[in-house]
N, C-alpha and C. Protein backbone atom coordinates (compact mmCIF):
# COMPACT_ATOMS: atom_id res chain seq x y z
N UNK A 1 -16.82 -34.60 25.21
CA UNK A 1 -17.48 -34.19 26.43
C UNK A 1 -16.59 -33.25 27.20
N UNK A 2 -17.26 -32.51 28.18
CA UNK A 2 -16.40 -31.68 29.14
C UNK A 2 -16.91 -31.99 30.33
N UNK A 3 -15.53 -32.03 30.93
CA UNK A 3 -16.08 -32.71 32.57
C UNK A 3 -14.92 -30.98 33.14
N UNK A 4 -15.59 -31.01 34.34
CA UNK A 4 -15.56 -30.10 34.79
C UNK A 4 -15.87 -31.04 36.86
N UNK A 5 -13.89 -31.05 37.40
CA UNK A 5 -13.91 -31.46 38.56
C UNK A 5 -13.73 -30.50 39.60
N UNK A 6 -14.99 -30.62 40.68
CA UNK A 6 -15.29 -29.55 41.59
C UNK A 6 -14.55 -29.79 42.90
N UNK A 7 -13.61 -28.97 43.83
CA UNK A 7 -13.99 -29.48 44.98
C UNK A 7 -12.23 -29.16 45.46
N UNK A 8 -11.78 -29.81 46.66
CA UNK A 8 -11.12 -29.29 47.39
C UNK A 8 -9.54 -29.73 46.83
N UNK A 9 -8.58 -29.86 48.12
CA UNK A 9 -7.40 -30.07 47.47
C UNK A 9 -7.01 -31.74 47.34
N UNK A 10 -8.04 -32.26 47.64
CA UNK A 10 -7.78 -33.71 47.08
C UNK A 10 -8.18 -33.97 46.02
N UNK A 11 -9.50 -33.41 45.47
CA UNK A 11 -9.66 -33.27 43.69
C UNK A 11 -8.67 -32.38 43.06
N UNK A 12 -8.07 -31.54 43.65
CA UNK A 12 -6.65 -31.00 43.16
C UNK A 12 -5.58 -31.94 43.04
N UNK A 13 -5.49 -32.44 43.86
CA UNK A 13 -4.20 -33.53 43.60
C UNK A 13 -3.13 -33.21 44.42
N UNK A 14 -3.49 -32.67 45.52
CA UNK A 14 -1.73 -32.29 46.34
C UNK A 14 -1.77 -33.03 46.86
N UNK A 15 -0.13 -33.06 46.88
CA UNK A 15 0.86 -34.56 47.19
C UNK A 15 0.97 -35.49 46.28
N UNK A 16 0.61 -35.42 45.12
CA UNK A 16 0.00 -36.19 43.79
C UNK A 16 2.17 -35.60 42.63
N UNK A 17 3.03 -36.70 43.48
CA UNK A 17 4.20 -35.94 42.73
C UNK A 17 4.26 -36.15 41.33
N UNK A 18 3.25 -36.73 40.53
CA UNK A 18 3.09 -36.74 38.86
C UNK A 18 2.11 -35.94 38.53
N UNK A 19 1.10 -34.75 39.48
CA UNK A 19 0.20 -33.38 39.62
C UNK A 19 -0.82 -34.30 38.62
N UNK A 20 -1.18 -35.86 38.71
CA UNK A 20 -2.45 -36.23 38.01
C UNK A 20 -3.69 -35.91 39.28
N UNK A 21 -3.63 -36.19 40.05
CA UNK A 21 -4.47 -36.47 41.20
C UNK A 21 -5.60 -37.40 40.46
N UNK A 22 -6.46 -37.77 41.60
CA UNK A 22 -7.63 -38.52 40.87
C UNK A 22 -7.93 -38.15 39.71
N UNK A 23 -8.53 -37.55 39.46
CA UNK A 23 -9.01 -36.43 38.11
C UNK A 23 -8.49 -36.82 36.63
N UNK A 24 -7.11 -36.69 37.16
CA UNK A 24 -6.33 -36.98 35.93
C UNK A 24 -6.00 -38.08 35.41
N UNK A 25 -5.77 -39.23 36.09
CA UNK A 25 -5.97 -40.20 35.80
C UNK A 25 -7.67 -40.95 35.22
N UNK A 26 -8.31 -40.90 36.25
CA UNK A 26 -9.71 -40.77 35.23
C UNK A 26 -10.01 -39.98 33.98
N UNK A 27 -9.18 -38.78 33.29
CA UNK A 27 -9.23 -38.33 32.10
C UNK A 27 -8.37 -39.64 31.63
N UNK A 28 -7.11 -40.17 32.06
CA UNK A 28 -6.61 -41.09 30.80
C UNK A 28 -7.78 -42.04 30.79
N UNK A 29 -8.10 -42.64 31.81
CA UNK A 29 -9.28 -43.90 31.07
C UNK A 29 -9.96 -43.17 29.97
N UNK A 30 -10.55 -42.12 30.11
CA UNK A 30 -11.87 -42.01 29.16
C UNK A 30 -10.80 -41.79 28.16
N UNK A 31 -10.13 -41.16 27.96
CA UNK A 31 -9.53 -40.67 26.62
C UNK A 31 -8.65 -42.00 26.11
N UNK A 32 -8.11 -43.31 26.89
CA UNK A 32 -7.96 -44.66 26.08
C UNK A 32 -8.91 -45.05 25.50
N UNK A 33 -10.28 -44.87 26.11
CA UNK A 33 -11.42 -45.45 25.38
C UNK A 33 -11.91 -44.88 24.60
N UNK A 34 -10.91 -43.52 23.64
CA UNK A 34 -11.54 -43.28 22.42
C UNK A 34 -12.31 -42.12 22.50
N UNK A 35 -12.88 -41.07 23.97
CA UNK A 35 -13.51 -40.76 23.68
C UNK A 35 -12.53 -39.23 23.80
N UNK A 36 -14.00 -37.89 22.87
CA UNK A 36 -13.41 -36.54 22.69
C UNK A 36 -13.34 -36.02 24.71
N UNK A 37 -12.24 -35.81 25.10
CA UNK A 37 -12.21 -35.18 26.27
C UNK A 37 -12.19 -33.46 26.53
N UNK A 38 -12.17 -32.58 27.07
CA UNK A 38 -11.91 -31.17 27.66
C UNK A 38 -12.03 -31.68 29.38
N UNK A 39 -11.35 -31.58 29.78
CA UNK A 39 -11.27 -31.53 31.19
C UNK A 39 -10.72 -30.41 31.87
N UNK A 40 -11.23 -30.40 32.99
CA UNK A 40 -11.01 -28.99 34.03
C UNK A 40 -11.05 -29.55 35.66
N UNK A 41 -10.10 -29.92 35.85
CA UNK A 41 -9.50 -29.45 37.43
C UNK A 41 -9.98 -28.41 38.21
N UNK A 42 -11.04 -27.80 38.78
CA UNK A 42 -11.53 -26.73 39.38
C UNK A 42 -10.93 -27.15 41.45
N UNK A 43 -10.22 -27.76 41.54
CA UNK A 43 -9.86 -28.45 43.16
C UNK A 43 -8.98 -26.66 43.43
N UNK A 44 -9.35 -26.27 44.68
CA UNK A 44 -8.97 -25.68 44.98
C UNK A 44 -8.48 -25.58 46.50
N UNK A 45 -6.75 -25.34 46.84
CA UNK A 45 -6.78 -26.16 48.30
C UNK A 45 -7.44 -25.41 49.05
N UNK A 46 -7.82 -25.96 50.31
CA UNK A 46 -8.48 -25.63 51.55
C UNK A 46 -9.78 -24.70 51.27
N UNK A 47 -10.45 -25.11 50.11
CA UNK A 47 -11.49 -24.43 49.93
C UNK A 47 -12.59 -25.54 50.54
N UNK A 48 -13.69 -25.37 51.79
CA UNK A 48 -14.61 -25.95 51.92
C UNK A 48 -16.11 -25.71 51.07
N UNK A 49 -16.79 -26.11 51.20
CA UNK A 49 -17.85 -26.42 50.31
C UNK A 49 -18.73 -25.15 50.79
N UNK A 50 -18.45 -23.83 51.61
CA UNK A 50 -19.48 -23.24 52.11
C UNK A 50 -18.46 -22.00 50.99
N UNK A 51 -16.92 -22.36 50.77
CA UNK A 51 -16.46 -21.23 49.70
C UNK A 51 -16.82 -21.84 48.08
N UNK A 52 -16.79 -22.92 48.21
CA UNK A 52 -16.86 -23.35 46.53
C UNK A 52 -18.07 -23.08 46.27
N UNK A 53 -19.40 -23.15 47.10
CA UNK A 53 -20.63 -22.65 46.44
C UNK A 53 -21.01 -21.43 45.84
N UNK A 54 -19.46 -20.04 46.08
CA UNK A 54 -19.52 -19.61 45.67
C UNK A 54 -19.04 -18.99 44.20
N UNK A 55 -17.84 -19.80 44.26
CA UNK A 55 -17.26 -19.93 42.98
C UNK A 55 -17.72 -20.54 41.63
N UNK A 56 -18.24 -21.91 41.96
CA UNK A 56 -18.16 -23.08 41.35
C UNK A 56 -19.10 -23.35 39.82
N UNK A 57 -19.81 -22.04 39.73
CA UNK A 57 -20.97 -22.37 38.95
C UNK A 57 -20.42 -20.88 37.94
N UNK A 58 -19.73 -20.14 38.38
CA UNK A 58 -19.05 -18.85 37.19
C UNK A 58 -18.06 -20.05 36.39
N UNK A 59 -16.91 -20.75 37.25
CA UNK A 59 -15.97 -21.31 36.70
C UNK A 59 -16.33 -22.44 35.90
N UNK A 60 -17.33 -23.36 36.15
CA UNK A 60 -17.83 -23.98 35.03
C UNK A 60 -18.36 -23.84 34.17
N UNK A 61 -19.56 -22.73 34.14
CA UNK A 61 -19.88 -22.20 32.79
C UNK A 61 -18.99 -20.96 31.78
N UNK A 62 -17.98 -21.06 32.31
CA UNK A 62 -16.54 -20.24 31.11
C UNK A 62 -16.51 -22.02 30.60
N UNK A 63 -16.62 -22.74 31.35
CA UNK A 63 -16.12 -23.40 30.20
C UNK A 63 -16.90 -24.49 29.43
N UNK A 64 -18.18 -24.52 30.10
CA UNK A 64 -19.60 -24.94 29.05
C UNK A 64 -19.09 -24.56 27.52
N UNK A 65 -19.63 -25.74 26.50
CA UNK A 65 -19.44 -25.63 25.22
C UNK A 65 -20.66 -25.88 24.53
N UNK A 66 -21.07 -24.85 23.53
CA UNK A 66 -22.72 -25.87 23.17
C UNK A 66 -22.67 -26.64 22.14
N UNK A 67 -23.68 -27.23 22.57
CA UNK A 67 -23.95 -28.88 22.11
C UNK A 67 -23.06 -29.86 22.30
N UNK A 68 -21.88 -29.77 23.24
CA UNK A 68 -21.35 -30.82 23.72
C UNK A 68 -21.49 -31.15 25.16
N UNK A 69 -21.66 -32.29 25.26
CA UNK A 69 -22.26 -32.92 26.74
C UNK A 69 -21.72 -32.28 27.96
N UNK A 70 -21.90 -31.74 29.20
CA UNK A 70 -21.40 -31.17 29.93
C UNK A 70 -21.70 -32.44 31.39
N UNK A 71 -20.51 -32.22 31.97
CA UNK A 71 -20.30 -33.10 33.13
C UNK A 71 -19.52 -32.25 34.15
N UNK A 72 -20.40 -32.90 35.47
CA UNK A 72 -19.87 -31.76 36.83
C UNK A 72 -19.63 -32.97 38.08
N UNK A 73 -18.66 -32.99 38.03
CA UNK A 73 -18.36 -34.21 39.55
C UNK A 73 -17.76 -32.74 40.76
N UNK A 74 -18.29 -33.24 41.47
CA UNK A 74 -18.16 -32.58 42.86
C UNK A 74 -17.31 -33.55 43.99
N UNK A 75 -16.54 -33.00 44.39
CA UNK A 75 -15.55 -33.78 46.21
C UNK A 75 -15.44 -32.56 46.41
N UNK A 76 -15.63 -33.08 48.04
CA UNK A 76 -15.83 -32.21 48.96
C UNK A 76 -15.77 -32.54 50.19
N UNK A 77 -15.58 -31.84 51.32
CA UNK A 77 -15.56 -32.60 52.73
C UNK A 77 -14.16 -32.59 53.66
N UNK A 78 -13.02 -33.13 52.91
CA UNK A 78 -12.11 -33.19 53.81
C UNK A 78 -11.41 -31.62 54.19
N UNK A 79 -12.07 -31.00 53.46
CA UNK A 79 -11.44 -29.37 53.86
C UNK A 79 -12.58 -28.98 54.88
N UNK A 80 -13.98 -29.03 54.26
CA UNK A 80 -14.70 -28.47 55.83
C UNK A 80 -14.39 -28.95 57.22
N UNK A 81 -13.68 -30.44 57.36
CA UNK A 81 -13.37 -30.89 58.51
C UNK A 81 -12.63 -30.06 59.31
N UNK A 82 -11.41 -29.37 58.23
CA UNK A 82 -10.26 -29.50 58.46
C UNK A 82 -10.11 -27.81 58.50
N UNK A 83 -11.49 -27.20 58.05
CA UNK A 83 -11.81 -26.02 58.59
C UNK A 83 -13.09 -25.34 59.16
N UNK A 84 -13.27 -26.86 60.26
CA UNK A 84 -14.04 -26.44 61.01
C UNK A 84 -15.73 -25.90 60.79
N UNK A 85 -15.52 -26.65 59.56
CA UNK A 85 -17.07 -26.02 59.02
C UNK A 85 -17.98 -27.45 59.36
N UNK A 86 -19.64 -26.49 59.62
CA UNK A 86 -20.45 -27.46 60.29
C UNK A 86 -21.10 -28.65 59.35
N UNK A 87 -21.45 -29.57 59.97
CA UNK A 87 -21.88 -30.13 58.79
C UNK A 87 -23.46 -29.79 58.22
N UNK A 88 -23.80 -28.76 59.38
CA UNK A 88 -25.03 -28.76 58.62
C UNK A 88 -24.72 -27.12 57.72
N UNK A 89 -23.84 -26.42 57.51
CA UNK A 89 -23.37 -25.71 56.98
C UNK A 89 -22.89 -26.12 55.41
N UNK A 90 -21.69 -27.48 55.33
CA UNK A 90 -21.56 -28.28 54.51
C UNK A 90 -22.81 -28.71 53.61
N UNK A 91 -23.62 -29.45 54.61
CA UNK A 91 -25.11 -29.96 53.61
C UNK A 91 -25.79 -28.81 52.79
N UNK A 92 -26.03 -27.70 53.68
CA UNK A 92 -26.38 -26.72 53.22
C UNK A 92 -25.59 -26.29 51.88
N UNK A 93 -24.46 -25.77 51.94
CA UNK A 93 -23.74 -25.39 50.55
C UNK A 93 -23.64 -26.44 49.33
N UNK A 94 -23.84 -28.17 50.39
CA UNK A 94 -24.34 -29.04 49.30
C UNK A 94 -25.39 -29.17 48.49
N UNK A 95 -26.52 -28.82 49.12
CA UNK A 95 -27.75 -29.03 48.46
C UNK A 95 -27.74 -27.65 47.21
N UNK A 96 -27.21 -26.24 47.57
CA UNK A 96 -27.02 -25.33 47.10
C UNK A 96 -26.79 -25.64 45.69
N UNK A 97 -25.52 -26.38 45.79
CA UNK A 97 -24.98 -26.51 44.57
C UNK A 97 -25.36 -27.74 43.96
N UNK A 98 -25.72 -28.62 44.21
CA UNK A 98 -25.91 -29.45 43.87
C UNK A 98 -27.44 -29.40 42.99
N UNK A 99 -28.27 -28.68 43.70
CA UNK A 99 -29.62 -28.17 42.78
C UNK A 99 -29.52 -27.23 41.85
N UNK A 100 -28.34 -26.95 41.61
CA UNK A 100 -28.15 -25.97 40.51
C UNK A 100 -27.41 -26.83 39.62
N UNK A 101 -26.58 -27.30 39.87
CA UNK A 101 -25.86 -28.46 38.80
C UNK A 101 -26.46 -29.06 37.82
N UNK A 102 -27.72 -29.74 38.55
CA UNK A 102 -28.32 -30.73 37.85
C UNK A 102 -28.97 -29.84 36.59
N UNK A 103 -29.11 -28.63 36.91
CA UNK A 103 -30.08 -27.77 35.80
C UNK A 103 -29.35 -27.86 34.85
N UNK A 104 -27.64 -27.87 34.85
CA UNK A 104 -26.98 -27.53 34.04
C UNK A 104 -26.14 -28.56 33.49
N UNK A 105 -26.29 -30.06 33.61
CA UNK A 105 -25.47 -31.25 33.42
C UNK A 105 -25.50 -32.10 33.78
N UNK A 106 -24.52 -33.43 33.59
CA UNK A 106 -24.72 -34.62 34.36
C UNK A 106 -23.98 -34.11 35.54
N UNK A 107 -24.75 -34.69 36.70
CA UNK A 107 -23.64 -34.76 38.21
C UNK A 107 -23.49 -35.77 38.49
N UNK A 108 -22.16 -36.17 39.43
CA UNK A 108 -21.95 -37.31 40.07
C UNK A 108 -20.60 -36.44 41.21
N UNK A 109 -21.38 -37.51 42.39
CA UNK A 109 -20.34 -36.57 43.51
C UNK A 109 -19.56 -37.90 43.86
N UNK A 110 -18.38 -37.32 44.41
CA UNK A 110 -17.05 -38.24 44.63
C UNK A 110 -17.30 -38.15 46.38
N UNK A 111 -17.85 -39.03 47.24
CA UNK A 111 -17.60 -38.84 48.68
C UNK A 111 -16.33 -38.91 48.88
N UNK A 112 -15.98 -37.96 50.31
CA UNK A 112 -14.61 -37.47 50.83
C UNK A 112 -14.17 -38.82 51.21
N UNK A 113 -12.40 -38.74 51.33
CA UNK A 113 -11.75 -39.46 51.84
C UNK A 113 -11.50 -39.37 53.46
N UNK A 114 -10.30 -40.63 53.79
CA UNK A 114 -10.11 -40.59 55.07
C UNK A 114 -8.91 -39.67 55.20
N UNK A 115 -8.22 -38.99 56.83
CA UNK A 115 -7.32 -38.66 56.58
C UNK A 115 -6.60 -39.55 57.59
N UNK A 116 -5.30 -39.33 58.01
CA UNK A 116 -4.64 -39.75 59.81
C UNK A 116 -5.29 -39.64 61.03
N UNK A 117 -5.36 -38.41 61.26
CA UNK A 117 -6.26 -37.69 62.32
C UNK A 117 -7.64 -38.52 62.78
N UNK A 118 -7.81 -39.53 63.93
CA UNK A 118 -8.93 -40.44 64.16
C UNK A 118 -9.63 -39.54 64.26
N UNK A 119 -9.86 -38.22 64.89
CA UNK A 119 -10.97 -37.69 65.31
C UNK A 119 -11.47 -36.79 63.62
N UNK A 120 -11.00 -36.47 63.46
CA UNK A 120 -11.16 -36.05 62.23
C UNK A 120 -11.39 -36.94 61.08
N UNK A 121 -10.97 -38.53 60.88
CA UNK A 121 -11.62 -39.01 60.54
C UNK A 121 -12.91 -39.81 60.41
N UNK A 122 -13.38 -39.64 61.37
CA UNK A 122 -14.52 -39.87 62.10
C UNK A 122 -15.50 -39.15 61.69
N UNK A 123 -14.97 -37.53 61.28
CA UNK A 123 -16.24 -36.18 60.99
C UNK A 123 -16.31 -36.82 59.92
N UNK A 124 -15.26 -37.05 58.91
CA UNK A 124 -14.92 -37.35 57.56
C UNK A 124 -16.33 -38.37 57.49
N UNK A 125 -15.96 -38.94 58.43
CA UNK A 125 -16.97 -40.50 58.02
C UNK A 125 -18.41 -40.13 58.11
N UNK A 126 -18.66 -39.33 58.87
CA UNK A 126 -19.90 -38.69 59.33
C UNK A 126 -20.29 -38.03 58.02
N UNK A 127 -19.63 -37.47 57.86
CA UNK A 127 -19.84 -35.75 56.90
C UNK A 127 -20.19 -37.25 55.84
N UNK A 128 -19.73 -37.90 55.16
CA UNK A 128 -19.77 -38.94 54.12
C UNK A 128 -20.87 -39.55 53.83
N UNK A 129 -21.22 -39.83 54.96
CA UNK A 129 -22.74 -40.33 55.00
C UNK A 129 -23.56 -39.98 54.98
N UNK A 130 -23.61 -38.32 55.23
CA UNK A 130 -24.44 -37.35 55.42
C UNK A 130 -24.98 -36.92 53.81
N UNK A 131 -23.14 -36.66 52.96
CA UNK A 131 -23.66 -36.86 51.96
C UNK A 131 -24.35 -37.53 50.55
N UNK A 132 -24.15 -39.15 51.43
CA UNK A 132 -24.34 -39.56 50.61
C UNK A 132 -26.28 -39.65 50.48
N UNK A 133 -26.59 -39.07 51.90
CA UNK A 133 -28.20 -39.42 52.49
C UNK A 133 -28.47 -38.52 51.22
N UNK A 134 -27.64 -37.17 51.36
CA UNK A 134 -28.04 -35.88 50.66
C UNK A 134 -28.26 -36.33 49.13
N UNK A 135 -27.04 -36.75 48.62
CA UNK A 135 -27.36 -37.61 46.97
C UNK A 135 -28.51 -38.15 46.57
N UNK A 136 -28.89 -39.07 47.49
CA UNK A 136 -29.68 -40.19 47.40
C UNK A 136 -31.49 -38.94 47.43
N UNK A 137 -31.57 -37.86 48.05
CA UNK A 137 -32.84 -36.86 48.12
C UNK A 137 -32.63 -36.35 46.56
N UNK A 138 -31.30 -36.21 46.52
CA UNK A 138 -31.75 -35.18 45.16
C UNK A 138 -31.39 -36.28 44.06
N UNK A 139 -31.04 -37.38 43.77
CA UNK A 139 -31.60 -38.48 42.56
C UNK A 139 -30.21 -38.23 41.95
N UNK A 140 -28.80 -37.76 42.97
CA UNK A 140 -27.47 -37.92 42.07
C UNK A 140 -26.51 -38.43 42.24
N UNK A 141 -26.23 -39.55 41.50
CA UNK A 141 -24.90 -40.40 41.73
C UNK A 141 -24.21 -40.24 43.10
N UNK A 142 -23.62 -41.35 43.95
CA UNK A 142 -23.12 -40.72 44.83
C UNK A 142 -21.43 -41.60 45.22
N UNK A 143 -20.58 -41.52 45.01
CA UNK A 143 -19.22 -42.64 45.43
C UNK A 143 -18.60 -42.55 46.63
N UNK A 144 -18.87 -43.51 47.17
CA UNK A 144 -18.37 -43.23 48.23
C UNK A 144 -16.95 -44.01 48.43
N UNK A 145 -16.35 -43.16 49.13
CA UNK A 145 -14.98 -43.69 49.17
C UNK A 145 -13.76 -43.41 50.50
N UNK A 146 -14.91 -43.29 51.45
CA UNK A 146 -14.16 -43.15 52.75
C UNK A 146 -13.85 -44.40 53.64
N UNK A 147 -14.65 -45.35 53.40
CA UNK A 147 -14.35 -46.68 54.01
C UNK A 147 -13.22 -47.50 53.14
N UNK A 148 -13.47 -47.89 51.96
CA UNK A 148 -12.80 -48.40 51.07
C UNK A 148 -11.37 -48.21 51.21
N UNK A 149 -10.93 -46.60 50.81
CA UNK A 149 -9.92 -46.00 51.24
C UNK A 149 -8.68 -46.12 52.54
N UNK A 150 -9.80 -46.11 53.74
CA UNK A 150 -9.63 -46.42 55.19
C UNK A 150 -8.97 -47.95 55.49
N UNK A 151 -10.05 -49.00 54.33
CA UNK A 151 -8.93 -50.29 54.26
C UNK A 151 -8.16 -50.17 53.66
N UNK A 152 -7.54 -49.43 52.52
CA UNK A 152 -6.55 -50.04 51.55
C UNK A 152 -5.14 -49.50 52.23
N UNK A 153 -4.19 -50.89 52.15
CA UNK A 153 -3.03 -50.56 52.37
C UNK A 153 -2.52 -49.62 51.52
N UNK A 154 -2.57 -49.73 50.40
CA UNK A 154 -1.92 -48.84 49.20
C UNK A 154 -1.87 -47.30 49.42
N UNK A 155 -3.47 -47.15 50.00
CA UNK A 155 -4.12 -45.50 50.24
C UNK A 155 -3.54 -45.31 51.60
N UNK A 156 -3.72 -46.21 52.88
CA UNK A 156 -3.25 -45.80 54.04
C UNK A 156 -1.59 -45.48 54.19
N UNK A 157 -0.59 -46.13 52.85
CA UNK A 157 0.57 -45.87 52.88
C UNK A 157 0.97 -44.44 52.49
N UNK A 158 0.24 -44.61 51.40
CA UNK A 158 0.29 -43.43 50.63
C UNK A 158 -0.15 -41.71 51.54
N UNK A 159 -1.16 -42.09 52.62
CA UNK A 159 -1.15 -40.63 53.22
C UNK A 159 -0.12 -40.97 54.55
N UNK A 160 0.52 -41.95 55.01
CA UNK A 160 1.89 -41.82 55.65
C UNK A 160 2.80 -41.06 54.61
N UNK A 161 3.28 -41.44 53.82
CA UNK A 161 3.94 -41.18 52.84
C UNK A 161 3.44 -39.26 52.83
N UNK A 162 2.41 -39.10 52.46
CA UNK A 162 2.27 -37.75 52.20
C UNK A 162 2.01 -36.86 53.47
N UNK A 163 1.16 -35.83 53.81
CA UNK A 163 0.71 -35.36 55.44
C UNK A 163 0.09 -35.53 55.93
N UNK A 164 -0.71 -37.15 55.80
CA UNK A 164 -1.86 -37.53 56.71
C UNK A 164 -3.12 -36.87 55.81
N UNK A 165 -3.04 -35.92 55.12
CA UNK A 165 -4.40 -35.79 54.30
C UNK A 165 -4.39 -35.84 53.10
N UNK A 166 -3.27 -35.54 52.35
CA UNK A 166 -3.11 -35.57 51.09
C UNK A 166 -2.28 -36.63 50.80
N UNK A 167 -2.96 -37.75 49.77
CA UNK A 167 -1.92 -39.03 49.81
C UNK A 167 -1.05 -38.78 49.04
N UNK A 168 -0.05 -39.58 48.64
CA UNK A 168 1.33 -39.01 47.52
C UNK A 168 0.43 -40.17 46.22
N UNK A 169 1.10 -40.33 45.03
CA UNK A 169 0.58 -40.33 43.98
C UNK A 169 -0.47 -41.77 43.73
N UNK A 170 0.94 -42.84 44.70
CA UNK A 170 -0.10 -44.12 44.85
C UNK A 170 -1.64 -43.80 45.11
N UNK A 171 -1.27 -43.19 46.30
CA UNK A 171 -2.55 -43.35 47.05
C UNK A 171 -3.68 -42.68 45.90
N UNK A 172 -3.27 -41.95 45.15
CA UNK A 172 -4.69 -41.01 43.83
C UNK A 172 -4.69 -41.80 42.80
N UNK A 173 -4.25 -42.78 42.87
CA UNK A 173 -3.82 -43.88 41.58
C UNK A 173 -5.03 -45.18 42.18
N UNK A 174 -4.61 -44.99 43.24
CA UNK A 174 -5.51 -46.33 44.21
C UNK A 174 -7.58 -45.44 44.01
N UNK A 175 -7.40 -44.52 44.59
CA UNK A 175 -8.25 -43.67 44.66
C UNK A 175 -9.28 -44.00 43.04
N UNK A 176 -8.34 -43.65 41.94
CA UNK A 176 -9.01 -43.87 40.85
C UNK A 176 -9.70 -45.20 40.43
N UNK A 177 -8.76 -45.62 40.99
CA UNK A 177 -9.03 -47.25 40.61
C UNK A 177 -10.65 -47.41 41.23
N UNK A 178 -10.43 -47.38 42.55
CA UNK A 178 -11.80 -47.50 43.36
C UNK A 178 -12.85 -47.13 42.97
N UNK A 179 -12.88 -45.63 42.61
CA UNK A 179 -13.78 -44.55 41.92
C UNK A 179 -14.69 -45.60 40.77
N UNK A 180 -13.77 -46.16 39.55
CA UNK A 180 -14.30 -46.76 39.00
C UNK A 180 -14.44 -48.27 38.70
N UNK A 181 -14.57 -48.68 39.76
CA UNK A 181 -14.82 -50.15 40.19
C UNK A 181 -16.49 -49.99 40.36
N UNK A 182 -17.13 -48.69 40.28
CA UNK A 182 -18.43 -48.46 40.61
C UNK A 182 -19.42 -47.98 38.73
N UNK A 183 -19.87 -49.60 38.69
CA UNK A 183 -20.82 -49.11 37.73
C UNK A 183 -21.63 -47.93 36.77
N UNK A 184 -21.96 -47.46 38.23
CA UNK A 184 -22.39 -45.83 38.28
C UNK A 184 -21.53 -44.54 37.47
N UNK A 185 -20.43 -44.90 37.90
CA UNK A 185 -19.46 -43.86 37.61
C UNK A 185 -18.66 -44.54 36.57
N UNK A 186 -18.55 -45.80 35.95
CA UNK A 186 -18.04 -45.91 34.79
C UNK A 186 -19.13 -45.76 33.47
N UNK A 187 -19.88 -45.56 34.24
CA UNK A 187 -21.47 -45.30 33.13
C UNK A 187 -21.17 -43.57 32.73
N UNK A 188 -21.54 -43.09 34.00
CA UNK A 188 -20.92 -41.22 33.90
C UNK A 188 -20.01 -41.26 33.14
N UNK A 189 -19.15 -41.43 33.75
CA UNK A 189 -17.88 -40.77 32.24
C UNK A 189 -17.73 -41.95 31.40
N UNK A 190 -18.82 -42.38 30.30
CA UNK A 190 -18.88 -42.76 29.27
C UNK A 190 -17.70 -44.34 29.13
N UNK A 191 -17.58 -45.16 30.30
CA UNK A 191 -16.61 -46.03 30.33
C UNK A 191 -17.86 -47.64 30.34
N UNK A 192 -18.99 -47.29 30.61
CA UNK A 192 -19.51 -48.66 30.11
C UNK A 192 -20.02 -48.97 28.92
């Protein structure tokens, strides 16, 4: 399969001092369990979701393969906060891409994390829910992981540890873990 991960600099992995970030660690599960992987990191920092809608659909199909299964996870969010982008701007570049995805693969979106910043985590929490309303219209997977996150000591150490938005490696290690504690998403990437 080829998975192909969309989205800002927390699907990138900064502050991640072993450069797995979430992403990468979810490639080792699937690839312990045997299966053929190609993976692609597409996280780009401080890109919000009103720039990735424009990128996001050239850079995944370079690397579409035919007749092998194609997979598109999307995160997104903690950069529009953090650049001021609206959320109905956000939804907008969400639905964008997100109705084009589906034409072209499995989707499953990763909801944004928390950061330090209360007021800003607050949009976070907002923006989160917003997308997850948005998932739930268009019939695609949705993880949410801004509350979860928000309790875990492990994750809340981990963005002390890093700059308040980007956690250091625990915290993308914790992150993964969570990710697939969800049925849904151990079904997606081929783990049930």
């Amino acid at each position: 399969m080829v998975i192909c991960y969309i989205g800002d600099s927390i699907t990138l992995g900064i502050g991640d001092e072993t450069g797995l970030g979430w992403p990468g660690r979810i490639n080792e599960s699937i690839m312990r369990a045997g299966h053929d992987l190609t993976a692609y990191n597409l996280g780009v920092r401080k890109d919000a979701s009103v720039r990735i809608q424009h990128r996001w659909k050239t850079e995944a199909m370079l690397r579409r393969l035919p007749d092998v299964p194609f997979k598109l996870v999307f995160s997104f969010g903690v950069a529009d906060i953090t650049n001021d982008v609206s959320s109905e701007e956000s939804l907008a570049a969400g639905v964008s891409m997100l109705s084009q995805a589906k034409t072209m693969g499995d989707v499953l979106v990763i909801g944004p994390t928390p950061v330090n910043d209360q007021t800003r985590r607050e949009a976070v929490t907002t923006l989160s829910r917003m997308q997850a309303g948005l998932c739930k219209r268009l019939d695609i997977p949705f993880i949410p992981t801004i509350d979860a996150m928000h309790r875990s000591f492990v994750y809340g150490q981990a963005l002390n540890d890093g700059d308040g938005y980007h956690p250091v490696a625990s915290g993308y290690a914790d992150l993964a873990e969570h990710i697939l504690t969800f049925s849904t998403a151990r079904e997606f990437f081929g783990l049930e």
